[in-house]
C-alpha atoms as a PDB file:
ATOM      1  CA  UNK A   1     -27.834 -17.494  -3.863  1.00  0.00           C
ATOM      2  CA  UNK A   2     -24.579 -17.731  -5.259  1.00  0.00           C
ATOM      3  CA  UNK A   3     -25.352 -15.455  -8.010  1.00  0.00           C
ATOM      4  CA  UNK A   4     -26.451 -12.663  -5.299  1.00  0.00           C
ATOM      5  CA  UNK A   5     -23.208 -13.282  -3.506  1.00  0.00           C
ATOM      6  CA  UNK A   6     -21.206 -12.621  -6.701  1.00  0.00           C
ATOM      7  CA  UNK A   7     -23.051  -9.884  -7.648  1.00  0.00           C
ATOM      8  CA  UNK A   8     -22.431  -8.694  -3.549  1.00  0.00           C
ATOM      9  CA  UNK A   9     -18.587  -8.875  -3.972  1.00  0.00           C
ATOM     10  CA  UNK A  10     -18.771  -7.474  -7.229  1.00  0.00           C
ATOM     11  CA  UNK A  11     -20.166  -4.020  -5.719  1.00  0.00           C
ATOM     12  CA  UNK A  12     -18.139  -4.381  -2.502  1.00  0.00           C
ATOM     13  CA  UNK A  13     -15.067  -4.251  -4.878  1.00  0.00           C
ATOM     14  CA  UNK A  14     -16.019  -1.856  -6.937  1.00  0.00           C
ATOM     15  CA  UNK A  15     -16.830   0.807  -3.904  1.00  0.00           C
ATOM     16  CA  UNK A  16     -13.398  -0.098  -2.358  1.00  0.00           C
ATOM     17  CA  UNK A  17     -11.428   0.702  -5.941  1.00  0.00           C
ATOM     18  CA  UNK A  18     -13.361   3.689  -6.552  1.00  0.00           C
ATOM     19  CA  UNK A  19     -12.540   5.022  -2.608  1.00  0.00           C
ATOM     20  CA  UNK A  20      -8.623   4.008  -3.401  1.00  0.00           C
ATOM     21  CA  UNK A  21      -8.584   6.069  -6.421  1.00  0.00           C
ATOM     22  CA  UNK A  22     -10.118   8.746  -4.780  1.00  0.00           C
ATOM     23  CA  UNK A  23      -7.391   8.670  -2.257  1.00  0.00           C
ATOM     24  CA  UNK A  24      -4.646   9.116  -4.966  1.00  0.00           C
ATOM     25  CA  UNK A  25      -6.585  11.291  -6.919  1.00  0.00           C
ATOM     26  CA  UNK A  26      -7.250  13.647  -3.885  1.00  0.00           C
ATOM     27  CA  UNK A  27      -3.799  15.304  -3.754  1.00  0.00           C
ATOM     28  CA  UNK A  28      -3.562  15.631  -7.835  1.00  0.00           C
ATOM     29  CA  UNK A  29      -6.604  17.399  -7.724  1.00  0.00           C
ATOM     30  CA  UNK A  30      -5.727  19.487  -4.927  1.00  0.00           C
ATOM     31  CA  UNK A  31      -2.192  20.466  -7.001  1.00  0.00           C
ATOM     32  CA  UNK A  32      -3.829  21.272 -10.170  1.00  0.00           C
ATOM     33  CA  UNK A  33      -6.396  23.321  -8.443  1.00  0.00           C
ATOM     34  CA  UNK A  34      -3.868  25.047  -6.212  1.00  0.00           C
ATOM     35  CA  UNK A  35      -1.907  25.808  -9.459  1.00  0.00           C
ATOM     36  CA  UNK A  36      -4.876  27.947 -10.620  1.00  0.00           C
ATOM     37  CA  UNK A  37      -4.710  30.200  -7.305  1.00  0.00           C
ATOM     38  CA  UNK A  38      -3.033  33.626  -6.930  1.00  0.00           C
ATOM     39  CA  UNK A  39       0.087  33.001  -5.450  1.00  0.00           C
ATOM     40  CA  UNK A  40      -0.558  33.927  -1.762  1.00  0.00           C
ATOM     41  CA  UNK A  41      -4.054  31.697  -1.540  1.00  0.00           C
ATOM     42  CA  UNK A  42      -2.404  28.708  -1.865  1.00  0.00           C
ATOM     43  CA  UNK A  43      -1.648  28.246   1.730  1.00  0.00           C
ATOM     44  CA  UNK A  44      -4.633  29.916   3.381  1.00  0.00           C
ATOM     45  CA  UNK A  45      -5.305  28.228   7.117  1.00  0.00           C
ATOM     46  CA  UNK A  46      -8.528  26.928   6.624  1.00  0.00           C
ATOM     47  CA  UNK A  47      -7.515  25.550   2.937  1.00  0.00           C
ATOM     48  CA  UNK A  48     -10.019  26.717   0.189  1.00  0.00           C
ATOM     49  CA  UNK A  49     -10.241  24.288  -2.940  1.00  0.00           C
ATOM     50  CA  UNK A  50     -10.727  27.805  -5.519  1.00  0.00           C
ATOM     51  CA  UNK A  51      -9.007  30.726  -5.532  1.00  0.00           C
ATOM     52  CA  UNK A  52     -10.609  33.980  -5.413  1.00  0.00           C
ATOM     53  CA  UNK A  53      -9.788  34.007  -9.431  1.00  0.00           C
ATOM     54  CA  UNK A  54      -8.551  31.113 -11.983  1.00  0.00           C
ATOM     55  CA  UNK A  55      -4.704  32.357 -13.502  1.00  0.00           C
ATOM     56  CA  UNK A  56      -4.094  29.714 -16.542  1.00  0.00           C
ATOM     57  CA  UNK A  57      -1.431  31.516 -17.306  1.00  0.00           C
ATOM     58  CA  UNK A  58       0.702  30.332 -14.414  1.00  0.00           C
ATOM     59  CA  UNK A  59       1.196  27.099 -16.363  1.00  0.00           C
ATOM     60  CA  UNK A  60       2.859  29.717 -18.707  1.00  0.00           C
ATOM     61  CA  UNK A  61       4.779  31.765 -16.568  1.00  0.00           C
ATOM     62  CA  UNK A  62       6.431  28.449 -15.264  1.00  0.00           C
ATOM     63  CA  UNK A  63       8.781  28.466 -18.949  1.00  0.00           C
ATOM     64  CA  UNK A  64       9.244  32.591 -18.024  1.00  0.00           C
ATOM     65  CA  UNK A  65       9.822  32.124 -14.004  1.00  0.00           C
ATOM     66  CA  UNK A  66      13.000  29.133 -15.157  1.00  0.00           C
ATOM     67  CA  UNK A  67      14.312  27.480 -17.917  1.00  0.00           C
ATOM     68  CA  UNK A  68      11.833  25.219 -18.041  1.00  0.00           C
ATOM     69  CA  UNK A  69      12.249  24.191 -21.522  1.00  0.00           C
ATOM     70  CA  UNK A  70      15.641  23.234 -20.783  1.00  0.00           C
ATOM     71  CA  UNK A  71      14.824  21.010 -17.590  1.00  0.00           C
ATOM     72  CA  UNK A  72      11.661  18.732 -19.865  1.00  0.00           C
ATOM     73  CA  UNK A  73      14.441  18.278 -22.842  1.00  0.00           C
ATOM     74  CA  UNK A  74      17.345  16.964 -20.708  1.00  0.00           C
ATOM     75  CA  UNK A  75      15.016  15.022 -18.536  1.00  0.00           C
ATOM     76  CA  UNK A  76      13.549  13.590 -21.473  1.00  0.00           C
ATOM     77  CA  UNK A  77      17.166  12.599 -23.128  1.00  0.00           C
ATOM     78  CA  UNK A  78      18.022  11.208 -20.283  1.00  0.00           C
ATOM     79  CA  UNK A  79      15.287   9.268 -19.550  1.00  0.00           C
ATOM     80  CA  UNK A  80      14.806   8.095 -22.685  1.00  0.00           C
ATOM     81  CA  UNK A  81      18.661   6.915 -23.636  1.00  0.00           C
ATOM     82  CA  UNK A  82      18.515   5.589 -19.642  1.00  0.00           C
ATOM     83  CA  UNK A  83      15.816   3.334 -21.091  1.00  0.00           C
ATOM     84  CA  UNK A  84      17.295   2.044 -24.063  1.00  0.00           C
ATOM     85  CA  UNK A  85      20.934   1.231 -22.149  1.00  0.00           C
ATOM     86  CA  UNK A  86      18.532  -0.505 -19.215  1.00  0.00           C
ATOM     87  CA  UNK A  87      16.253  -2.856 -21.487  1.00  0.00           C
ATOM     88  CA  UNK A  88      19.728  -3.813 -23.924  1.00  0.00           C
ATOM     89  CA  UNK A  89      21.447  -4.522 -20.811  1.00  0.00           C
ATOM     90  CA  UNK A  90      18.861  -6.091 -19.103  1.00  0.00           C
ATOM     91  CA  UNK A  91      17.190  -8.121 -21.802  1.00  0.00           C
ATOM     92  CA  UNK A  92      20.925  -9.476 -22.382  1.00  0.00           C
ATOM     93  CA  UNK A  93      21.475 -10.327 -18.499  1.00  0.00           C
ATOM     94  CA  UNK A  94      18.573 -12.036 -18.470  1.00  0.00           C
ATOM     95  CA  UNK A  95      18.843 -14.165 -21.085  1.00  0.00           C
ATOM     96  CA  UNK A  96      22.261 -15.060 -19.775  1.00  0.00           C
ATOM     97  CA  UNK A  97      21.046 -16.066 -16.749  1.00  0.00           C
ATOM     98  CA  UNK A  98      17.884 -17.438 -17.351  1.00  0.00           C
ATOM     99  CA  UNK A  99      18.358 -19.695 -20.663  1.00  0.00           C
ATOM    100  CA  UNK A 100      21.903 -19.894 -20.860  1.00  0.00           C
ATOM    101  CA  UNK A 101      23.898 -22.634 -19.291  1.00  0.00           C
ATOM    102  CA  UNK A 102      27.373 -21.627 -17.577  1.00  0.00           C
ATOM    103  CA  UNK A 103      29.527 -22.965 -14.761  1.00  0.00           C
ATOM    104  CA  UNK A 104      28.832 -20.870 -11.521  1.00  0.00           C
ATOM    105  CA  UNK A 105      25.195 -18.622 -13.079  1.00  0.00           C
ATOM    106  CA  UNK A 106      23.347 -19.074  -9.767  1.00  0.00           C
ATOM    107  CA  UNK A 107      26.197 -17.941  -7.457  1.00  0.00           C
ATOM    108  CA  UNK A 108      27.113 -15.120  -9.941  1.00  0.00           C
ATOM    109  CA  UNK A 109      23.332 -14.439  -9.738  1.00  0.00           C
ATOM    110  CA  UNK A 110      22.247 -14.358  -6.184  1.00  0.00           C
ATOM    111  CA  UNK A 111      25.499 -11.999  -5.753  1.00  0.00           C
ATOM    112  CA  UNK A 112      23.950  -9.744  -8.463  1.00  0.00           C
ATOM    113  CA  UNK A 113      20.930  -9.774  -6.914  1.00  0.00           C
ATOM    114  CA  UNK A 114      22.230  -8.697  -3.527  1.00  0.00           C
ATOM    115  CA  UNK A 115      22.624  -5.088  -4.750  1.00  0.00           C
ATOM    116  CA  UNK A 116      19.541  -4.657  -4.592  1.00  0.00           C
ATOM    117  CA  UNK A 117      19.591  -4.292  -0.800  1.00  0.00           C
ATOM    118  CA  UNK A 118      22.282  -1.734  -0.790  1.00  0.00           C
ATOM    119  CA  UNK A 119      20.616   1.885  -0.949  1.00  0.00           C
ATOM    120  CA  UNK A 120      20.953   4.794  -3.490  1.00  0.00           C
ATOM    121  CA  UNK A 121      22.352   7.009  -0.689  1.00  0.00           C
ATOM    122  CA  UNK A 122      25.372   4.236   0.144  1.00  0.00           C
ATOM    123  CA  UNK A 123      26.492   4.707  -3.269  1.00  0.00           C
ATOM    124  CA  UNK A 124      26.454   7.949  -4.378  1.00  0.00           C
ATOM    125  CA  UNK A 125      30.069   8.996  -3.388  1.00  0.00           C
ATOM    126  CA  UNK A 126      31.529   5.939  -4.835  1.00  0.00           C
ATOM    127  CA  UNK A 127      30.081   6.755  -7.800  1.00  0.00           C
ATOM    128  CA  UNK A 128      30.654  10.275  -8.421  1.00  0.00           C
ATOM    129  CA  UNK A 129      34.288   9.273  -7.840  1.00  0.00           C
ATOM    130  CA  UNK A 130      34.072   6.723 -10.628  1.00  0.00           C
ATOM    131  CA  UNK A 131      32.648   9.747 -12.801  1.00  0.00           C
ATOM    132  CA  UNK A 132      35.856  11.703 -11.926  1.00  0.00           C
ATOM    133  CA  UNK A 133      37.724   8.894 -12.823  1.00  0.00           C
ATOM    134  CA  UNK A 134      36.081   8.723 -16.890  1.00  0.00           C
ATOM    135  CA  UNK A 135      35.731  12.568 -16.781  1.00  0.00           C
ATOM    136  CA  UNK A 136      32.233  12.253 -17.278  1.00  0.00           C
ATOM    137  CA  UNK A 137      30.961  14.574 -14.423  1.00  0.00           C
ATOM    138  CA  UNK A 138      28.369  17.616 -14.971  1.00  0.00           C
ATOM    139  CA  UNK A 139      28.086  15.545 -18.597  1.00  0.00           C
ATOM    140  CA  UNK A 140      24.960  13.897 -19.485  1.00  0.00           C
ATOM    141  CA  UNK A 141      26.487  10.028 -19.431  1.00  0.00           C
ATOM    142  CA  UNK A 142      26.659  10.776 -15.903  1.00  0.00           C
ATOM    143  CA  UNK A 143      23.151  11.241 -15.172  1.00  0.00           C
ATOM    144  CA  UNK A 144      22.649   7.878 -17.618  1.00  0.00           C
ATOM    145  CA  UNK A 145      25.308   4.954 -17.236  1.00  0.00           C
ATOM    146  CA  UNK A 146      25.784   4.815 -13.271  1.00  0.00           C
ATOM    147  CA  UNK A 147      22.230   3.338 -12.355  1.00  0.00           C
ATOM    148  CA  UNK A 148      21.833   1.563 -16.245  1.00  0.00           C
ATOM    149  CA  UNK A 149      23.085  -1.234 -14.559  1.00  0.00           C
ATOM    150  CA  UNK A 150      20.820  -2.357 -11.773  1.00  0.00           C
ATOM    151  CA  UNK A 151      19.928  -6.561 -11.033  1.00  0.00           C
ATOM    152  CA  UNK A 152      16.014  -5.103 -11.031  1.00  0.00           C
ATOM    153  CA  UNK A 153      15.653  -5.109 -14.691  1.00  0.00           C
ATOM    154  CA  UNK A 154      17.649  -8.304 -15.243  1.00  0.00           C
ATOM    155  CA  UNK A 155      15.642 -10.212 -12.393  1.00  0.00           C
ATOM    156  CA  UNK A 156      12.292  -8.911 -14.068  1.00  0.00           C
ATOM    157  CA  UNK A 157      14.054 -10.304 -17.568  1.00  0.00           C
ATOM    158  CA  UNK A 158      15.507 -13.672 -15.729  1.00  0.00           C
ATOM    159  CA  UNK A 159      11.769 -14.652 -14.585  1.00  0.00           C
ATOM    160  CA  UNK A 160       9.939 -13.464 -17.331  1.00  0.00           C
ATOM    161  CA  UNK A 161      12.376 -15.643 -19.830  1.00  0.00           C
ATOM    162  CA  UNK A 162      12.283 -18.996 -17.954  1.00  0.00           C
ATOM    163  CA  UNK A 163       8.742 -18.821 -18.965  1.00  0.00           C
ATOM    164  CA  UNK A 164       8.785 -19.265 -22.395  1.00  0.00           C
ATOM    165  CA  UNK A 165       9.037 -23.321 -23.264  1.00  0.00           C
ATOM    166  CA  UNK A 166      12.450 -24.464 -24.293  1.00  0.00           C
ATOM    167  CA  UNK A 167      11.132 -25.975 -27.213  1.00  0.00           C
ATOM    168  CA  UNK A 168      11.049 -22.233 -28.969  1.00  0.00           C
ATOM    169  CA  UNK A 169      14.408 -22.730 -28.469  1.00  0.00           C
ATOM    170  CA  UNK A 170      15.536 -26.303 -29.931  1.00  0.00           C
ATOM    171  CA  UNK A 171      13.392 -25.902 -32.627  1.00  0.00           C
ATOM    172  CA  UNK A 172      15.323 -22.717 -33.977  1.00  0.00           C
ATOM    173  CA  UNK A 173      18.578 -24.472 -33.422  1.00  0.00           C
ATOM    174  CA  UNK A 174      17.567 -27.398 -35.350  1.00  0.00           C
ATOM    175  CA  UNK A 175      16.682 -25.034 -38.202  1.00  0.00           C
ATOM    176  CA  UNK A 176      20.400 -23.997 -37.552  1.00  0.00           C
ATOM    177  CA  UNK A 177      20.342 -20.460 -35.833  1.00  0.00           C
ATOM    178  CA  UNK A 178      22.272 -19.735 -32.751  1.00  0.00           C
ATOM    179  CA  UNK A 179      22.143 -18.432 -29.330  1.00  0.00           C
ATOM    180  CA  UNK A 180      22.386 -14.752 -30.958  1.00  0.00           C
ATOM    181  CA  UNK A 181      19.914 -15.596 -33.488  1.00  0.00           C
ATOM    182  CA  UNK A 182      17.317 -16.882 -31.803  1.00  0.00           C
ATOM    183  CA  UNK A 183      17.817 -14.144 -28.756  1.00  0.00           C
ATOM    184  CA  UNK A 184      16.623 -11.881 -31.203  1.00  0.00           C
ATOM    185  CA  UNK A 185      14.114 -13.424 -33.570  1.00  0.00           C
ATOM    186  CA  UNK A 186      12.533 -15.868 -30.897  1.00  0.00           C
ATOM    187  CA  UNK A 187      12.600 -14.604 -27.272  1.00  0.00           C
ATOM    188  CA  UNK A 188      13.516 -11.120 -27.461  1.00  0.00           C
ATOM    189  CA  UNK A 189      10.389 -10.621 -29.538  1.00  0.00           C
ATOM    190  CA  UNK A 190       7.961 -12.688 -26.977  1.00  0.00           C
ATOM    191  CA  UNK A 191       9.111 -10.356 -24.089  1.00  0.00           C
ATOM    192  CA  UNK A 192       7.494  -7.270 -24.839  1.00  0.00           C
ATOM    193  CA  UNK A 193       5.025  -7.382 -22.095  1.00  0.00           C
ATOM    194  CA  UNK A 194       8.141  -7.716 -19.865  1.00  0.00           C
ATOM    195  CA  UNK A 195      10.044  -5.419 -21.356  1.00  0.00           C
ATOM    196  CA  UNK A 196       7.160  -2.615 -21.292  1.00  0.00           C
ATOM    197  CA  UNK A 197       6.899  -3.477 -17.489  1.00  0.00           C
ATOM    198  CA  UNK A 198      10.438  -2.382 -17.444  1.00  0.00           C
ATOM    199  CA  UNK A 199      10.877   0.665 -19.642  1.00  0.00           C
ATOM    200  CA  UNK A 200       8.150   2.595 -18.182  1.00  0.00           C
ATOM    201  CA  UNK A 201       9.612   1.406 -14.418  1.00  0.00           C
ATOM    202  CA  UNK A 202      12.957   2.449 -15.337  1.00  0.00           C
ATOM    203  CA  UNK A 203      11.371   5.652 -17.462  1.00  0.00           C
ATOM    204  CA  UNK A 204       9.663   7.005 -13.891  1.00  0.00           C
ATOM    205  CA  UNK A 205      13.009   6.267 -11.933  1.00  0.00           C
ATOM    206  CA  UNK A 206      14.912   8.442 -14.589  1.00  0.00           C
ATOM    207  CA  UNK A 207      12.412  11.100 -14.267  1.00  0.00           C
ATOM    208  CA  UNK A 208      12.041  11.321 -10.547  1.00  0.00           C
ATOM    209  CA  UNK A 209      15.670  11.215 -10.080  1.00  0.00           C
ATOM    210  CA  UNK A 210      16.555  13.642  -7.850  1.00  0.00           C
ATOM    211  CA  UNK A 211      19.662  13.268  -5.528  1.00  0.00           C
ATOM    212  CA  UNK A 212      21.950  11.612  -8.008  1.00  0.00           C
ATOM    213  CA  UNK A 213      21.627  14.829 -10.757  1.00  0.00           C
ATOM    214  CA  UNK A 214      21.937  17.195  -7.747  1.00  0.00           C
ATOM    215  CA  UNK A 215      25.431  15.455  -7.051  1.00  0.00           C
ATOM    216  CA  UNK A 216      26.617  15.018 -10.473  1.00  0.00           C
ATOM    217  CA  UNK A 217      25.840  18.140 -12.421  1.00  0.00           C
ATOM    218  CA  UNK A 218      26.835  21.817 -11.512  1.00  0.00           C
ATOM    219  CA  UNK A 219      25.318  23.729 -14.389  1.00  0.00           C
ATOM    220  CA  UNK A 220      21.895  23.606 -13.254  1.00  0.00           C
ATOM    221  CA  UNK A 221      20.934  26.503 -15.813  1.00  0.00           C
ATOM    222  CA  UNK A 222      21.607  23.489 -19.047  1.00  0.00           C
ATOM    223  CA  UNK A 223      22.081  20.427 -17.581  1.00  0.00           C
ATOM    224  CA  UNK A 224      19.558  20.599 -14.943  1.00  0.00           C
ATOM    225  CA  UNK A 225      16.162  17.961 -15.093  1.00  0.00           C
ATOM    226  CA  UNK A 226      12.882  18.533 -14.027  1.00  0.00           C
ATOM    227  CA  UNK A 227      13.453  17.532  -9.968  1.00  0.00           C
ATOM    228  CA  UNK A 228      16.242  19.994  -9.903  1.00  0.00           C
ATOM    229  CA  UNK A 229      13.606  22.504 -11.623  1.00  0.00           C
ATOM    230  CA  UNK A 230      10.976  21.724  -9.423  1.00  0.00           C
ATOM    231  CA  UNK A 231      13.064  22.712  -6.959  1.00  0.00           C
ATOM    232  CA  UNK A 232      14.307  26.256  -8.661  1.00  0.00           C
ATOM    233  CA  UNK A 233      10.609  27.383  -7.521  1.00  0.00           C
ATOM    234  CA  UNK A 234      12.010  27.659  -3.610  1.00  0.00           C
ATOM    235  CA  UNK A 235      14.719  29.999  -2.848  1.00  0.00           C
ATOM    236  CA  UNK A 236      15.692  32.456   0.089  1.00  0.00           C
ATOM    237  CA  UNK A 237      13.208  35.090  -0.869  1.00  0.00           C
ATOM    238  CA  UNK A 238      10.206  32.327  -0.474  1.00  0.00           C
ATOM    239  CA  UNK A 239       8.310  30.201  -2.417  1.00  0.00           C
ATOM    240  CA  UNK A 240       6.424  30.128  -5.630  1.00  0.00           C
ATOM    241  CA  UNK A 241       3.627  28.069  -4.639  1.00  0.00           C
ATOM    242  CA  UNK A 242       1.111  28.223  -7.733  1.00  0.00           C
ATOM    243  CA  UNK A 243       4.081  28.061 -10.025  1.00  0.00           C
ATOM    244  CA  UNK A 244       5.860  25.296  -8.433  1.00  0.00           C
ATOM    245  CA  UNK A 245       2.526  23.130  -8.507  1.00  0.00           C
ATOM    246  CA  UNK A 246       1.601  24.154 -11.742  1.00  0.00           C
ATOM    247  CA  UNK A 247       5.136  22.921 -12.873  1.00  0.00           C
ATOM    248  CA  UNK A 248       4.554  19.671 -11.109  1.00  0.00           C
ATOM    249  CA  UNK A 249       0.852  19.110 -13.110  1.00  0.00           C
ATOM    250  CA  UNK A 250       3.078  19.906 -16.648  1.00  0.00           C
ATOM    251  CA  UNK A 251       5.999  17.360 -15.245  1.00  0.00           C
ATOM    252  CA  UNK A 252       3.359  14.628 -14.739  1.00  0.00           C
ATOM    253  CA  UNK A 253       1.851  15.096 -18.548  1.00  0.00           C
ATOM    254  CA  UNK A 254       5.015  12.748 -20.542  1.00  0.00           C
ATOM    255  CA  UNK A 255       4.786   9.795 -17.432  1.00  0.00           C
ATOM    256  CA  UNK A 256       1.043   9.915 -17.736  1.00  0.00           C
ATOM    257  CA  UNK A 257       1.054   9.759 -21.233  1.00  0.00           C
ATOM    258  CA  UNK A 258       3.610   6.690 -21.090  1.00  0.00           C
ATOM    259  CA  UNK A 259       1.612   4.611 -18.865  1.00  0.00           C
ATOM    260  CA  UNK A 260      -1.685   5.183 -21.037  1.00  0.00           C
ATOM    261  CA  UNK A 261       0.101   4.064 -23.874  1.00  0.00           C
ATOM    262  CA  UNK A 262       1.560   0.850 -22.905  1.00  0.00           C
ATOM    263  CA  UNK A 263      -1.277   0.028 -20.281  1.00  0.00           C
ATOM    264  CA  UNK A 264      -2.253  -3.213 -22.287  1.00  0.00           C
ATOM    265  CA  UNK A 265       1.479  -4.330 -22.016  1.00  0.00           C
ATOM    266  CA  UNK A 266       2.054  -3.483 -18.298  1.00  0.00           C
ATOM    267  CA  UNK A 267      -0.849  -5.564 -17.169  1.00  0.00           C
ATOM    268  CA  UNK A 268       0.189  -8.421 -19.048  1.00  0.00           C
ATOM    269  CA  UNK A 269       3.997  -8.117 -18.432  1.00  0.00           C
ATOM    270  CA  UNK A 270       2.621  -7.678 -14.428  1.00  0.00           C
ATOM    271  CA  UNK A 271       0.613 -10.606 -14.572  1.00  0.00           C
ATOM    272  CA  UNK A 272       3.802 -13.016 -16.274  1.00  0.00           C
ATOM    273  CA  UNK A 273       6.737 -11.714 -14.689  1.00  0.00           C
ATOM    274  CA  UNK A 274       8.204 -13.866 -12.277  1.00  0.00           C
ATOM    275  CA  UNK A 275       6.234 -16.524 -12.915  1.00  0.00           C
ATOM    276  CA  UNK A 276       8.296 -18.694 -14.247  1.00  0.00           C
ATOM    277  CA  UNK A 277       9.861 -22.033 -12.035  1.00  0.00           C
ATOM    278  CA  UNK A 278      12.572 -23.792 -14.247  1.00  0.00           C
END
């Protein structure tokens, strides 16, 4: 009996994955097939799921239509450096805070972590002032340093350090390294799940930045990342439709890719983060 109930809410979860990832899949499927249509079918009232011909080449006259090129290099430099500044920062911050011992750390904490409730939108003029101020704006550090600095990435660090035993810890200072040393030959190392997690959360906020590059650039033509592409597509005279979701289906290959790749680490860094009590 109990085996047939097992076996029961094995296939009961199994039909109620497969309809969720038909729900997200729907609308990807829908893009890429609406990227294949002439131009003017895309938004025929009733919708039709094929055009009346199949144009691979719009995924090629995407890099002719803009300067497509240019919008997947910058996006990828500065998603990529974003990364790197996020997980040194954050890796450090947590550590700090989770395994160090200072006057004050839970005060200084909880204040940290109250930026989280203050939105993107709140700070975006303050900010692009502070980018006057270094000289930095329509620059590529400003589309990097201003969010590198979030309490997101140092809570997920924070919780995911306070699991790992202490006794890592004393046992590397006995053998006489310090609190540098055995940052980076003990914990540091141990975190990869955790800091996986991270890079590919940070990675897709980089990459689906929108509002903050419109603010802080003005040369579009060079400086310009894939949102502010996407957007290129629209313009007074009307919209590309097939080109602007064919763009979309190329901008979703390097995130896609990403996630595939470190799918082993996410689920374990999912499954530890924040688990930790001490």
């Amino acid at each position: 009996m109990n085996t047939e109930r097992s076996r029961l809410r094995e296939a009961v979860a199994y039909v109620v994955a497969t309809l969720a990832a038909l729900v997200f899949v729907a609308p990807l499927a829908y893009a890429f097939l609406s990227a294949l249509k002439p131009s003017r079918e895309v938004l025929l009232s009733p919708p039709r799921l094929f055009g009346s011909e199949v144009r691979w080449h719009n995924f090629l006259d995407v890099f002719d239509y803009a300067p497509f090129t240019t919008y997947i290099g910058n996006s990828l430099l500065v998603s990529v450096a974003g990364v790197l500044v996020v997980l040194f920062v954050s890796a450090t911050a947590g550590y700090a805070f989770g395994r160090l011992r200072w006057p004050g750390r839970e005060v200084v904490f909880v204040l940290f972590l109250g930026t989280l409730m203050v939105p993107q939108e709140v700070l975006v003029i303050p900010m692009f002032v502070v980018m006057q101020w270094f000289g930095w704006v329509d620059s590529y550090p400003s589309l990097i340093f201003p969010w590198a600095f979030t309490a997101f990435g140092t809570f997920l660090m924070r919780q995911f350090f306070r699991t790992i035993p202490y006794e890592l810890e004393e046992a590397a200072r006995v053998d006489g390294a310090g609190p540098g040393r055995t940052f980076l030959r003990i914990v540091l190392p141990l975190a990869r799940p955790a800091l996986a997690v991270l890079a590919v959360f940070t990675f897709l906020n980089y990459w689906n930045s929108y509002l903050w590059p419109l603010i802080a650039i003005n040369d579009y033509a060079s400086l310009g990342t894939l949102p502010i592409g996407l957007a290129s597509f629209s313009s007074q005279t009307g919209t590309r439709w097939d080109l602007q979701m064919a763009a979309t289906i190329i901008s979703m290959v390097p995130t896609t890719i990403i996630v595939l790749a470190l799918q082993r680490h996410l689920v374990r860094g999912i499954a530890t983060s924040g688990l930790g009590g001490r």
